[in-house]
C-alpha atoms as a PDB file:
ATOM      1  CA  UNK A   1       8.889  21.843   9.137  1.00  0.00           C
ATOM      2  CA  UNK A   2       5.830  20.830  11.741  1.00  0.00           C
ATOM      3  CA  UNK A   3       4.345  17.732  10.754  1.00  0.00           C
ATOM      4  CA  UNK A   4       0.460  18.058  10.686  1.00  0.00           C
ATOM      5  CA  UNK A   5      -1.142  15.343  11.666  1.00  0.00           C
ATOM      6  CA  UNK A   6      -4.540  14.462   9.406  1.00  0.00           C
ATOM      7  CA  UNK A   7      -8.055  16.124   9.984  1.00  0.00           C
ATOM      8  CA  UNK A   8      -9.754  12.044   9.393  1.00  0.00           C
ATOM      9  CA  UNK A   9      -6.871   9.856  10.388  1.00  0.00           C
ATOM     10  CA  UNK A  10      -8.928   6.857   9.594  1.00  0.00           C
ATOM     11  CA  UNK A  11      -9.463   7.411   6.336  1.00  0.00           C
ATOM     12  CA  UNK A  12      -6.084   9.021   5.392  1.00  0.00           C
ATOM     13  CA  UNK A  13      -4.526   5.547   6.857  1.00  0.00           C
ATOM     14  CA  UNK A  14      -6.884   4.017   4.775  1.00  0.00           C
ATOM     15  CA  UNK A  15      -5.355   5.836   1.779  1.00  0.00           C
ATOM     16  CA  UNK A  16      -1.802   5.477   3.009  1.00  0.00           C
ATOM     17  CA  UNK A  17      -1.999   1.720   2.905  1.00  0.00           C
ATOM     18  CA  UNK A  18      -3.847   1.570  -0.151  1.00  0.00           C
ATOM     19  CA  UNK A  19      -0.920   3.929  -1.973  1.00  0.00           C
ATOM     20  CA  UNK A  20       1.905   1.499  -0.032  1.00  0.00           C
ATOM     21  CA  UNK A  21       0.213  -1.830  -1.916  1.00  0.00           C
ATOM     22  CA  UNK A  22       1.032   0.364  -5.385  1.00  0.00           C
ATOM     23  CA  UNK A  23       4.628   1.726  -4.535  1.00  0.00           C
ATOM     24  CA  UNK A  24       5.952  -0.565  -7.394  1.00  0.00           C
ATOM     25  CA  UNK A  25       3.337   0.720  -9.974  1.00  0.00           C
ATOM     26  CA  UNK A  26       3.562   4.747  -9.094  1.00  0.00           C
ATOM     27  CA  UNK A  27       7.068   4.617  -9.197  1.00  0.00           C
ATOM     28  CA  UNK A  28       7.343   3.179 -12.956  1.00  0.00           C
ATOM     29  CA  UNK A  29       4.168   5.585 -13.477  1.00  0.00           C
ATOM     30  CA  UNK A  30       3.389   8.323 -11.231  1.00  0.00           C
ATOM     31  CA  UNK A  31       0.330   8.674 -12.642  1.00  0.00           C
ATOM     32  CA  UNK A  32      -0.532   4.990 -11.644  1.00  0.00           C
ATOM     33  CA  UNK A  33      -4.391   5.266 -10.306  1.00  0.00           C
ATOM     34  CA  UNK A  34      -4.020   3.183  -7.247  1.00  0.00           C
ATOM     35  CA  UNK A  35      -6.638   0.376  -6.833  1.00  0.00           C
ATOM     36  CA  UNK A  36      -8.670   0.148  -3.616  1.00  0.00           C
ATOM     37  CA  UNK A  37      -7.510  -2.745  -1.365  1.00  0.00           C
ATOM     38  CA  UNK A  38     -10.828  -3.396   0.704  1.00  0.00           C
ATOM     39  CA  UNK A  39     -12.250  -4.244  -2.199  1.00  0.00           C
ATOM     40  CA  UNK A  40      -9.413  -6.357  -3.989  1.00  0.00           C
ATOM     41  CA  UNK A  41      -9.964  -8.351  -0.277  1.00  0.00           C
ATOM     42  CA  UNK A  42     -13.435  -8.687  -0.645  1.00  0.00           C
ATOM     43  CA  UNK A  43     -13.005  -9.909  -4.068  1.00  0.00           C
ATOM     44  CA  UNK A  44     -10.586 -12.571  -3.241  1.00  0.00           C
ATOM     45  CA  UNK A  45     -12.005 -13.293   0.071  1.00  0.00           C
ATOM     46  CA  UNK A  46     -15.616 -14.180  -2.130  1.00  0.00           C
ATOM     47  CA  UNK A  47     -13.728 -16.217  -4.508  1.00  0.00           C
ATOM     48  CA  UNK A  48     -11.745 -18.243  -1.811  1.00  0.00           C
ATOM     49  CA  UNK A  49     -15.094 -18.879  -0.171  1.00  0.00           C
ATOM     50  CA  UNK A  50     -16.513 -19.981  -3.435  1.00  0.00           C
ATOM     51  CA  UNK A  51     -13.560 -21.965  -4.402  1.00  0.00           C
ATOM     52  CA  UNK A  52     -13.857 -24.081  -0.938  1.00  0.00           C
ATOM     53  CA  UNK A  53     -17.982 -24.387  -1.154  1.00  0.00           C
ATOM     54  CA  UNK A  54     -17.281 -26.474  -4.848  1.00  0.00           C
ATOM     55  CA  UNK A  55     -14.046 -28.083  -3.626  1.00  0.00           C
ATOM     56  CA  UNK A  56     -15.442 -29.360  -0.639  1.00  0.00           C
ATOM     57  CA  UNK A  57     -18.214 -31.451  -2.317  1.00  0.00           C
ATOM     58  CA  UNK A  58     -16.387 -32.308  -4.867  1.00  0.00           C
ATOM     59  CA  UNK A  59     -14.107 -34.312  -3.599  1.00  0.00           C
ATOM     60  CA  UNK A  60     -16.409 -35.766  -1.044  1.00  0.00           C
ATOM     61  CA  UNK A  61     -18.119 -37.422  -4.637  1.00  0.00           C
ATOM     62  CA  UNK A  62     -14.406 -38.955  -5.540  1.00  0.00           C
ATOM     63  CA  UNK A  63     -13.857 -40.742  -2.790  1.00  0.00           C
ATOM     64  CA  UNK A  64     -17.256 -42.340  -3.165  1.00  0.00           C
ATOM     65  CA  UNK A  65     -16.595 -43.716  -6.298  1.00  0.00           C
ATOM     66  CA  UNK A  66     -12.274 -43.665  -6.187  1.00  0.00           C
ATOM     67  CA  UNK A  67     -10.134 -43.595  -9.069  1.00  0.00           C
ATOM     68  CA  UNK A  68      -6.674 -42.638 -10.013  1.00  0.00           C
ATOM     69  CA  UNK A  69      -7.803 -39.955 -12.452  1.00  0.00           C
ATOM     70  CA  UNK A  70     -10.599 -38.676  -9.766  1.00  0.00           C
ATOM     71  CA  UNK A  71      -7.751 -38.899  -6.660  1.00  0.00           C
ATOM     72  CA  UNK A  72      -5.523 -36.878  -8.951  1.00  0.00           C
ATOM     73  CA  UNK A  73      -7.542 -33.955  -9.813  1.00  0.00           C
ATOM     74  CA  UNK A  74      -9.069 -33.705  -6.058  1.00  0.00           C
ATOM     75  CA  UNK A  75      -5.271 -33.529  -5.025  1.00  0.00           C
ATOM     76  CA  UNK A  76      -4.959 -30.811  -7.667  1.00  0.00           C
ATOM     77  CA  UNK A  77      -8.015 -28.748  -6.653  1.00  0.00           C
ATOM     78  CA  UNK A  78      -7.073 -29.181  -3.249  1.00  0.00           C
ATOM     79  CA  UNK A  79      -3.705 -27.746  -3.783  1.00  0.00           C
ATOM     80  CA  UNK A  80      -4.420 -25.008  -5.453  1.00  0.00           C
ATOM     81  CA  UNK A  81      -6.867 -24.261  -2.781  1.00  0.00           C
ATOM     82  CA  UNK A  82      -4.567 -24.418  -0.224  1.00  0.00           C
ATOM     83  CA  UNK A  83      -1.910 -22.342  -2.081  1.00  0.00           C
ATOM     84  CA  UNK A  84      -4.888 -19.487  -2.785  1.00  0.00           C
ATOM     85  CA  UNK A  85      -6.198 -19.760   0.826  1.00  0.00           C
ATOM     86  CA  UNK A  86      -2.600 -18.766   2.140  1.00  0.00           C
ATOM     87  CA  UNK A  87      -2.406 -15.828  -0.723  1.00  0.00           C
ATOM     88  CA  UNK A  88      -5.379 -14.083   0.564  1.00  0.00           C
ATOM     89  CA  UNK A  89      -4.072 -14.917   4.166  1.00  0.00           C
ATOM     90  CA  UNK A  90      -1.139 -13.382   3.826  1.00  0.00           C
ATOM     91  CA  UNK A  91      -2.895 -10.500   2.105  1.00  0.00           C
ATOM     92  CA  UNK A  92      -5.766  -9.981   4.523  1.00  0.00           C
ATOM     93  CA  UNK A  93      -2.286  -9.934   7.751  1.00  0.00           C
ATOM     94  CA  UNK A  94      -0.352  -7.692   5.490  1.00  0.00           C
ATOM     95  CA  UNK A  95      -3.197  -5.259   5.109  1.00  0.00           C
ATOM     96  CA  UNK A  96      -4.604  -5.262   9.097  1.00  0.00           C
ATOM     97  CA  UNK A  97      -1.615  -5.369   9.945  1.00  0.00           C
ATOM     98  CA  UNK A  98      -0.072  -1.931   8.401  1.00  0.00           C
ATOM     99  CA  UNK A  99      -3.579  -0.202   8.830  1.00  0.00           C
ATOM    100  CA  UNK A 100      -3.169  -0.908  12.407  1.00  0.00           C
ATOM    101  CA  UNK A 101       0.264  -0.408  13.018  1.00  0.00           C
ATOM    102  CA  UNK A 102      -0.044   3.386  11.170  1.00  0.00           C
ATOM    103  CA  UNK A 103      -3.315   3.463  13.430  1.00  0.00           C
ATOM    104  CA  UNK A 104      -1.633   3.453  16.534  1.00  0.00           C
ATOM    105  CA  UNK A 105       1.167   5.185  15.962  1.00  0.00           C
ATOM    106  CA  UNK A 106       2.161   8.540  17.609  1.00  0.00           C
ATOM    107  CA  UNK A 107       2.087  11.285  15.294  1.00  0.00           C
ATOM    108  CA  UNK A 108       3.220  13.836  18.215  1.00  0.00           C
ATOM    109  CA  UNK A 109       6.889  12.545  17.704  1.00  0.00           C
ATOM    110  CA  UNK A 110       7.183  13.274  13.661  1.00  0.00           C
ATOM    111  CA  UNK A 111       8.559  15.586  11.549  1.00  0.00           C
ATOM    112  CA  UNK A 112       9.858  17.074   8.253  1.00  0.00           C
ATOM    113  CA  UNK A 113      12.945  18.768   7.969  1.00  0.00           C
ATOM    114  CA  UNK A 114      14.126  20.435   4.400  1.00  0.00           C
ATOM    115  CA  UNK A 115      17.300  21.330   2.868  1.00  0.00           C
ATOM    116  CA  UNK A 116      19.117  21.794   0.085  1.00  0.00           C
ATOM    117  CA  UNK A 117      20.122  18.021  -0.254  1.00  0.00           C
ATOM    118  CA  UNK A 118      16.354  16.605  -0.027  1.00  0.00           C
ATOM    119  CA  UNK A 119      13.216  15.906   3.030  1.00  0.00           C
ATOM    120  CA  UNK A 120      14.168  13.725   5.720  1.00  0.00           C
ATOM    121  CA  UNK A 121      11.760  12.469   7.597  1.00  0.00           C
ATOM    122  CA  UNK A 122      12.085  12.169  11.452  1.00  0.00           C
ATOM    123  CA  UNK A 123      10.172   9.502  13.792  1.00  0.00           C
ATOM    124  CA  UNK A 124      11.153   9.103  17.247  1.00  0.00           C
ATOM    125  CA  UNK A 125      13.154   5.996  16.681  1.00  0.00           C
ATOM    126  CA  UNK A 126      14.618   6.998  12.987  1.00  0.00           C
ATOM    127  CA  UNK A 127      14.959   9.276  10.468  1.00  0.00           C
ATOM    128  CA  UNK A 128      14.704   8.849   6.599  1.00  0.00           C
ATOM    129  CA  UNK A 129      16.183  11.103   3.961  1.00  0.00           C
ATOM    130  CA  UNK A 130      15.032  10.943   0.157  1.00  0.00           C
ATOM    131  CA  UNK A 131      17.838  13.406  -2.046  1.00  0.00           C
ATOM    132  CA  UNK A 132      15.750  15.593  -4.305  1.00  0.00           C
ATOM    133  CA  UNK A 133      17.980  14.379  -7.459  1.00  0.00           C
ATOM    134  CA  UNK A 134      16.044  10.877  -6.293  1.00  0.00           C
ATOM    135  CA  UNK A 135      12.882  11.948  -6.120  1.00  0.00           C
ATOM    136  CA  UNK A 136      10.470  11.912  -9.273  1.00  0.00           C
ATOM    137  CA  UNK A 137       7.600  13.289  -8.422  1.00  0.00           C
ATOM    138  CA  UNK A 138       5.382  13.766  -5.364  1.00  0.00           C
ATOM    139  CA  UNK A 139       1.571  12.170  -5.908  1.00  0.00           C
ATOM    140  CA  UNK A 140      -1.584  14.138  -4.125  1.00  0.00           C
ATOM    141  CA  UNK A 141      -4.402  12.199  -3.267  1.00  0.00           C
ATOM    142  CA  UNK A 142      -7.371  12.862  -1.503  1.00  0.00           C
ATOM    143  CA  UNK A 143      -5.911  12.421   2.095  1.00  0.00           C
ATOM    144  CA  UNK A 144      -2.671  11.923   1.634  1.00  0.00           C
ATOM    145  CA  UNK A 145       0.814  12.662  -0.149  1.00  0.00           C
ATOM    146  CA  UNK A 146       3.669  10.209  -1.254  1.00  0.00           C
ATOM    147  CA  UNK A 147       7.359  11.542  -2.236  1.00  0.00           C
ATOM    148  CA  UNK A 148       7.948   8.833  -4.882  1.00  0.00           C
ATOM    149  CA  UNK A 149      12.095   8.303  -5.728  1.00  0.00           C
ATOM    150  CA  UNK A 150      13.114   7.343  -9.490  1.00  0.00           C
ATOM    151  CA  UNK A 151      14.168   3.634  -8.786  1.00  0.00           C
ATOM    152  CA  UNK A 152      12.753   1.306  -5.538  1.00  0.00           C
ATOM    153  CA  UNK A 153      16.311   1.333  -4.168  1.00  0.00           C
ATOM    154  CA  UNK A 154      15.154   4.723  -2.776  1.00  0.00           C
ATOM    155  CA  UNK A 155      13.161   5.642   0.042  1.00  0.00           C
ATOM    156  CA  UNK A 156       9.379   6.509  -0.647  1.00  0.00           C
ATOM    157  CA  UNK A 157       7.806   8.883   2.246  1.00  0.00           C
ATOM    158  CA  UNK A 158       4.434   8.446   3.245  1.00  0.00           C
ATOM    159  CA  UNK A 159       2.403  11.825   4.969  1.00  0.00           C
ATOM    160  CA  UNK A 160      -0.830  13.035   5.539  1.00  0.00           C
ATOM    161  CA  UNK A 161      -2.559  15.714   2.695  1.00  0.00           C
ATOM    162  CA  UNK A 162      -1.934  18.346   5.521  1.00  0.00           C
ATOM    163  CA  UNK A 163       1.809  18.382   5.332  1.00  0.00           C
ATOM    164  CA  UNK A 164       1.825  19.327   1.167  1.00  0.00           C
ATOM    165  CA  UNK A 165       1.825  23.137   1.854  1.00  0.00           C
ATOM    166  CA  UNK A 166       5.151  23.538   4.024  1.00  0.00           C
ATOM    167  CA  UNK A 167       6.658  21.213   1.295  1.00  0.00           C
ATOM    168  CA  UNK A 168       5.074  22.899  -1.804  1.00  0.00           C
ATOM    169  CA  UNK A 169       6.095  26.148  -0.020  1.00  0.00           C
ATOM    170  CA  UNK A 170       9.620  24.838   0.221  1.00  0.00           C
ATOM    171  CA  UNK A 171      10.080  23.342  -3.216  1.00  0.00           C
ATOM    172  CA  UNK A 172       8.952  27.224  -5.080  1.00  0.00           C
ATOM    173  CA  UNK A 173      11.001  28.998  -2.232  1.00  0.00           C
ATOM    174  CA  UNK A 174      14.351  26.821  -3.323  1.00  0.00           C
ATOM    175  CA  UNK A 175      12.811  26.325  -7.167  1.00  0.00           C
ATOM    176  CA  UNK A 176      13.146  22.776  -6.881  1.00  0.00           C
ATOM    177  CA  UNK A 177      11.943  21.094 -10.173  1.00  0.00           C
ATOM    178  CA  UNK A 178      10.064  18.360  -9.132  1.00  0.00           C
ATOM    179  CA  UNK A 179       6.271  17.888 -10.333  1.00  0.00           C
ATOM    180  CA  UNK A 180       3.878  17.396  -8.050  1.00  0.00           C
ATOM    181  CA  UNK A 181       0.964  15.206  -9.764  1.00  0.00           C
ATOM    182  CA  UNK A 182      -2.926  16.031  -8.019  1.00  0.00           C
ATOM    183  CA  UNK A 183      -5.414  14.090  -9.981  1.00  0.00           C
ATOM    184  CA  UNK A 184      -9.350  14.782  -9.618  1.00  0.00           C
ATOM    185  CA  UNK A 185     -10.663  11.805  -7.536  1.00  0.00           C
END
């Protein structure tokens, strides 16, 4: 089966690593409504701002007037801001970093291929094959589709909306049973 490659690539990618931060959750609930991750960012990137801005002066004010107590809970503020600062760190690399990596890849060199056994995907470098007995259910969002297995020990496959036909088609031809879950957006 051709893979199709998506009409708005930016915005399916978008989606695609949106859905990837909620694997976990949509495979213990396939109905899971995935949360938007620009906005999580935001949200934590606002709060880590606002968390150095009172930190900051604060504990410019203790060493004014030092104490043990006042030495103490700057140490503790300033811990925990250094432990949140490297959360939403991490999370801002993890995020840029998969939205550019799917960005740039070459879609030319992919492709589905169905059989009785289950959907293996091929990329130019490797190939990835999820069993129909170990798939649950496959989730339909706005730009994009994800083949979600019954435990995380299983692969989960990523594609744009485009490719749901040829797999839909394939799944009634063979009367596979799996549901496949399109929610209103």
């Amino acid at each position: 089966m051709e893979y199709k490659r998506s009409q708005n690539k930016e915005l399916c990618v978008k989606e695609m690593v949106n859905v990837s931060f909620s694997l976990r959750k949509l495979i213990q609930d396939p109905n899971y409504n995935t949360k938007n991750m620009t906005l999580g960012l935001l949200f934590f990137s606002i709060c880590e701002a606002l968390l150095l801005i009172l930190a900051v002066p604060m504990t410019f004010s203790v060493f004014k007037a030092p104490s043990p107590s006042g030495i103490a809970f700057a140490s503790v503020v300033y811990g925990f801001t250094l432990i949140y600062t490297l959360l939403v760190v991490l999370l801002l690399c993890m995020y840029f970093s998969r939205t550019k990596a799917w960005m740039n890849s070459k879609e030319e060199e992919k492709r589905f291929d169905c059989d009785d056994e289950g959907v293996t995907f091929i990329a130019s470098n490797q190939e990835t094959k999820a069993y129909w007995k170990s798939i649950q259910a496959i989730r339909v969002f706005k730009y994009c589709m994800v083949i979600i297995p019954k435990d995380s020990k299983t692969i989960t496959i990523l594609a744009p909306i485009e490719n749901l036909e040829g797999l839909k088609a394939f799944i009634d031809e063979k009367k596979i049973d799996i549901p496949i879950i399109q929610k209103e957006t």
